[in-house]
Protein backbone atom coordinates (compact mmCIF):
# COMPACT_ATOMS: atom_id res chain seq x y z
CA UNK A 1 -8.71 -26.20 -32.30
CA UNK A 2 -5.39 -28.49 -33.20
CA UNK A 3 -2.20 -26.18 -32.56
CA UNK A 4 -0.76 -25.09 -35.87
CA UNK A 5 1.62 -27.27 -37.00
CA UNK A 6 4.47 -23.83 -37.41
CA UNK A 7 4.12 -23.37 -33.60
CA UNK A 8 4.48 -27.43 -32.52
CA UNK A 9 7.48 -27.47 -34.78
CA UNK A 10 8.80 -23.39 -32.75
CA UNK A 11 8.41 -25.63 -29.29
CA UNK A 12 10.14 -28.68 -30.53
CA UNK A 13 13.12 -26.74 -32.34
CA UNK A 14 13.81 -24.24 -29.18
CA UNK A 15 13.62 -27.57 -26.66
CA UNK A 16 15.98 -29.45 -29.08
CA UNK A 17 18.22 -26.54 -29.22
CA UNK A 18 21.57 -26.02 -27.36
CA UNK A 19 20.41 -22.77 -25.71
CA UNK A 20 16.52 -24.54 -24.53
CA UNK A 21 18.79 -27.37 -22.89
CA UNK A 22 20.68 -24.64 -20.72
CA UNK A 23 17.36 -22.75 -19.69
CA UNK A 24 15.73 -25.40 -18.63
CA UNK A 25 19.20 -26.42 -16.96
CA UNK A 26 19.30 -23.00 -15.50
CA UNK A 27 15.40 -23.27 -14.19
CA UNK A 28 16.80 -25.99 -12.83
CA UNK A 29 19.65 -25.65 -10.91
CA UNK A 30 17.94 -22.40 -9.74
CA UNK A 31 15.04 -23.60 -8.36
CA UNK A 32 17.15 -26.09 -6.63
CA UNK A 33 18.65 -22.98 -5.18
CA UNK A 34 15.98 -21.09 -4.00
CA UNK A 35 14.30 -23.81 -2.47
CA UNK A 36 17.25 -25.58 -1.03
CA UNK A 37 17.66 -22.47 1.18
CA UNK A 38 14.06 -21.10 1.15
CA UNK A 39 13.00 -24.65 3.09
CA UNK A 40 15.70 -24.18 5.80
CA UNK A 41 16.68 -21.83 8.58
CA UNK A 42 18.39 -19.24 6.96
CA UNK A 43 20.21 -15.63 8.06
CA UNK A 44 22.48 -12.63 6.94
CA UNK A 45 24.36 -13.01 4.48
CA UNK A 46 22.42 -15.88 2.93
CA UNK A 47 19.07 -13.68 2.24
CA UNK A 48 21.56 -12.14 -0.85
CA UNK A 49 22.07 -15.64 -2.38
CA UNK A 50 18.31 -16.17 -2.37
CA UNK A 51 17.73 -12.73 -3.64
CA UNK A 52 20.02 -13.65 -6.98
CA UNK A 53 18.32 -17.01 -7.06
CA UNK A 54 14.96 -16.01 -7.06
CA UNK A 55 15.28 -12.91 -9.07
CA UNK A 56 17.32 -14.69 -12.18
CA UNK A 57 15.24 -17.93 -12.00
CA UNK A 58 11.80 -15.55 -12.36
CA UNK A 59 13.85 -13.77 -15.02
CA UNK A 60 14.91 -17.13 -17.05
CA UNK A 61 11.68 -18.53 -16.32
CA UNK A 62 10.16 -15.60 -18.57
CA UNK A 63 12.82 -15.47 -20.84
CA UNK A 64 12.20 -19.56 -21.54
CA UNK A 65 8.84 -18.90 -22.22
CA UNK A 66 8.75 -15.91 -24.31
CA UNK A 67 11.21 -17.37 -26.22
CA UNK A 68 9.13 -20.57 -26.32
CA UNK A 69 6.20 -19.15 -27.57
CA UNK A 70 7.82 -16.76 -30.05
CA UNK A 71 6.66 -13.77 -28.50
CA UNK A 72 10.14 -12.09 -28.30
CA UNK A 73 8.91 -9.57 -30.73
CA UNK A 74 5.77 -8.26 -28.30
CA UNK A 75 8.64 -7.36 -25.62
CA UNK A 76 8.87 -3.73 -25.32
CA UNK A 77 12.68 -2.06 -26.20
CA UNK A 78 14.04 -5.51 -25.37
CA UNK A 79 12.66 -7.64 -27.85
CA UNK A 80 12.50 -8.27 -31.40
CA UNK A 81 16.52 -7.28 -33.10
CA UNK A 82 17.37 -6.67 -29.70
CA UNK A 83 16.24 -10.25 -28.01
CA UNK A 84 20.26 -12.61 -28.44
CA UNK A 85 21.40 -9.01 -26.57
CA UNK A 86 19.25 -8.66 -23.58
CA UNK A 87 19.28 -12.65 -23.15
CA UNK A 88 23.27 -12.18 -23.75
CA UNK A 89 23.01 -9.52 -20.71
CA UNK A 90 20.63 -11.48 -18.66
CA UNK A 91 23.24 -14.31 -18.30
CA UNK A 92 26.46 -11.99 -17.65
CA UNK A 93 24.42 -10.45 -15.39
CA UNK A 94 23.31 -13.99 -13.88
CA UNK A 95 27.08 -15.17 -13.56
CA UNK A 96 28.42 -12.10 -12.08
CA UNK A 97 26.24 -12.12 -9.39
CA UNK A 98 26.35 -15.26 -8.86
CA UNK A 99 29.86 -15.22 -7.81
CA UNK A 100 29.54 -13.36 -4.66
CA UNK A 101 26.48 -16.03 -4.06
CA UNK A 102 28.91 -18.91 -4.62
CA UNK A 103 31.31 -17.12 -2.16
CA UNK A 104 28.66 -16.55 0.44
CA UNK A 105 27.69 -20.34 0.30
CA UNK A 106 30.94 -21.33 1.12
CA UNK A 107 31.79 -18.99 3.84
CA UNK A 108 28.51 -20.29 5.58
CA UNK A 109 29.33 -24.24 4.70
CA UNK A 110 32.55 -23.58 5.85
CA UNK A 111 31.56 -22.01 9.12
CA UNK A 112 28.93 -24.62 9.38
CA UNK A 113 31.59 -27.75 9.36
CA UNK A 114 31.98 -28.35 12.99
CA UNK A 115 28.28 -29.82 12.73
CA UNK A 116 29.44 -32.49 10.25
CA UNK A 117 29.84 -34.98 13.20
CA UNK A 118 28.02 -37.98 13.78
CA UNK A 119 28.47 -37.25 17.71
CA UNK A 120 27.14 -33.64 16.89
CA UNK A 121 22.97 -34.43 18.20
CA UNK A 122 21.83 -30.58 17.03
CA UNK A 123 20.09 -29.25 13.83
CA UNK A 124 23.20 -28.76 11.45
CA UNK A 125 22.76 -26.90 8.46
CA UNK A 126 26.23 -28.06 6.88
CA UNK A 127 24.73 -30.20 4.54
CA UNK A 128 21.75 -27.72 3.32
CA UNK A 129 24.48 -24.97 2.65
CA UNK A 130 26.75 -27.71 0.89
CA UNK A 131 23.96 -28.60 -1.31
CA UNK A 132 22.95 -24.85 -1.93
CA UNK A 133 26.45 -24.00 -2.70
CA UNK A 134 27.12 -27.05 -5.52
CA UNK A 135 23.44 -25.77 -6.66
CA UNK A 136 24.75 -22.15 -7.06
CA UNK A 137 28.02 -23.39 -8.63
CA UNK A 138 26.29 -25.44 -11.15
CA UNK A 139 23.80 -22.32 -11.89
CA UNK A 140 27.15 -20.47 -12.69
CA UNK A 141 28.54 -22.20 -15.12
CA UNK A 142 25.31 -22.88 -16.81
CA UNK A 143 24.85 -19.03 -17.09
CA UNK A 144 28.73 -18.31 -18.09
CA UNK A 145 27.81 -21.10 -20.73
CA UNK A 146 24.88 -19.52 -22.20
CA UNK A 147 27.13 -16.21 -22.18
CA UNK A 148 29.98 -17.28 -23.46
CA UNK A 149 27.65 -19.04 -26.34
CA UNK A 150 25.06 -15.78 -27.31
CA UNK A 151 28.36 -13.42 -27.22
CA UNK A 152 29.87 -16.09 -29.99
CA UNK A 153 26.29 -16.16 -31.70
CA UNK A 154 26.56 -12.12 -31.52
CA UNK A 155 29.92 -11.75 -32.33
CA UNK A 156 28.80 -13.72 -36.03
CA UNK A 157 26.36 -11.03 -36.44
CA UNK A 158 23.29 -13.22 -35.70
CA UNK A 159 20.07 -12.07 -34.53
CA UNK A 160 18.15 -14.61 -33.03
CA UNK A 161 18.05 -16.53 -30.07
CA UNK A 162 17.32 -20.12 -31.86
């Protein structure tokens, strides 16, 4: 059976949209995250950052899709009037915590730079942590983005996410 041409044109309208470019920029630079770190050595400290990633890129990973498919209205207490709200919360959430993530990235690349020398012959992880830490930099500002744009949407007294 051919999709119906309503849902086709739902798909196409949330991926054209400003806030489907950020989620799947958000997937993005979180999975880059998560696996940056998750295929690497890592310890302490670093198991928070990967707890944020994780958690927020399975959350924005279900968000994306319920909101794909239309389905925001089958979410219990969250959905339906409520949905621009708890997506607004999601992504304060998201950039909050990711703060402290960015700041643990940095204290381990810094700590890490004494590796960063081509005399240096041992498994350095300067470079993973550099890339994790642009990754969860990038994942900010993507999140304060979204924020900053569903609190404007909000603020006009609109009620959907598209």
């Amino acid at each position: 059976m051919p999709p119906q041409p309503e849902v086709s044109t739902n798909f196409r309208d949330f991926l054209k949209s400003f806030l489907g470019i950020i989620r799947i920029l958000q997937i993005l630079f979180g999975a880059g995250l998560w696996v940056t770190i998750a295929a690497n050595k890592y310890e302490g400290s670093i198991h928070f950052v990967l707890f944020v990633a994780v958690l927020f890129w399975l959350l924005t990973l279900a968000a994306f899709f319920i909101t794909l498919l239309d389905k925001q209205d089958l979410v219990p207490i969250l959905g339906g009037d409520r949905w621009l709200l708890s997506n607004l919360v999601h992504d304060i959430a998201a950039a909050v915590l990711y703060l402290p993530a960015i700041g643990v990235m940095i204290y381990k690349t810094e700590r890490y730079a004494y590796c960063n020398l081509e005399q240096y012959k041992h498994n350095c992880l300067y470079k993973v942590y550099l890339a994790a830490a642009v990754f969860a930099c990038l994942g900010a500002v993507v999140y304060l983005v979204s924020a900053v744009y569903m609190g404007c949407r909000k603020c006009r007294g609109e009620q959907t996410v598209v």
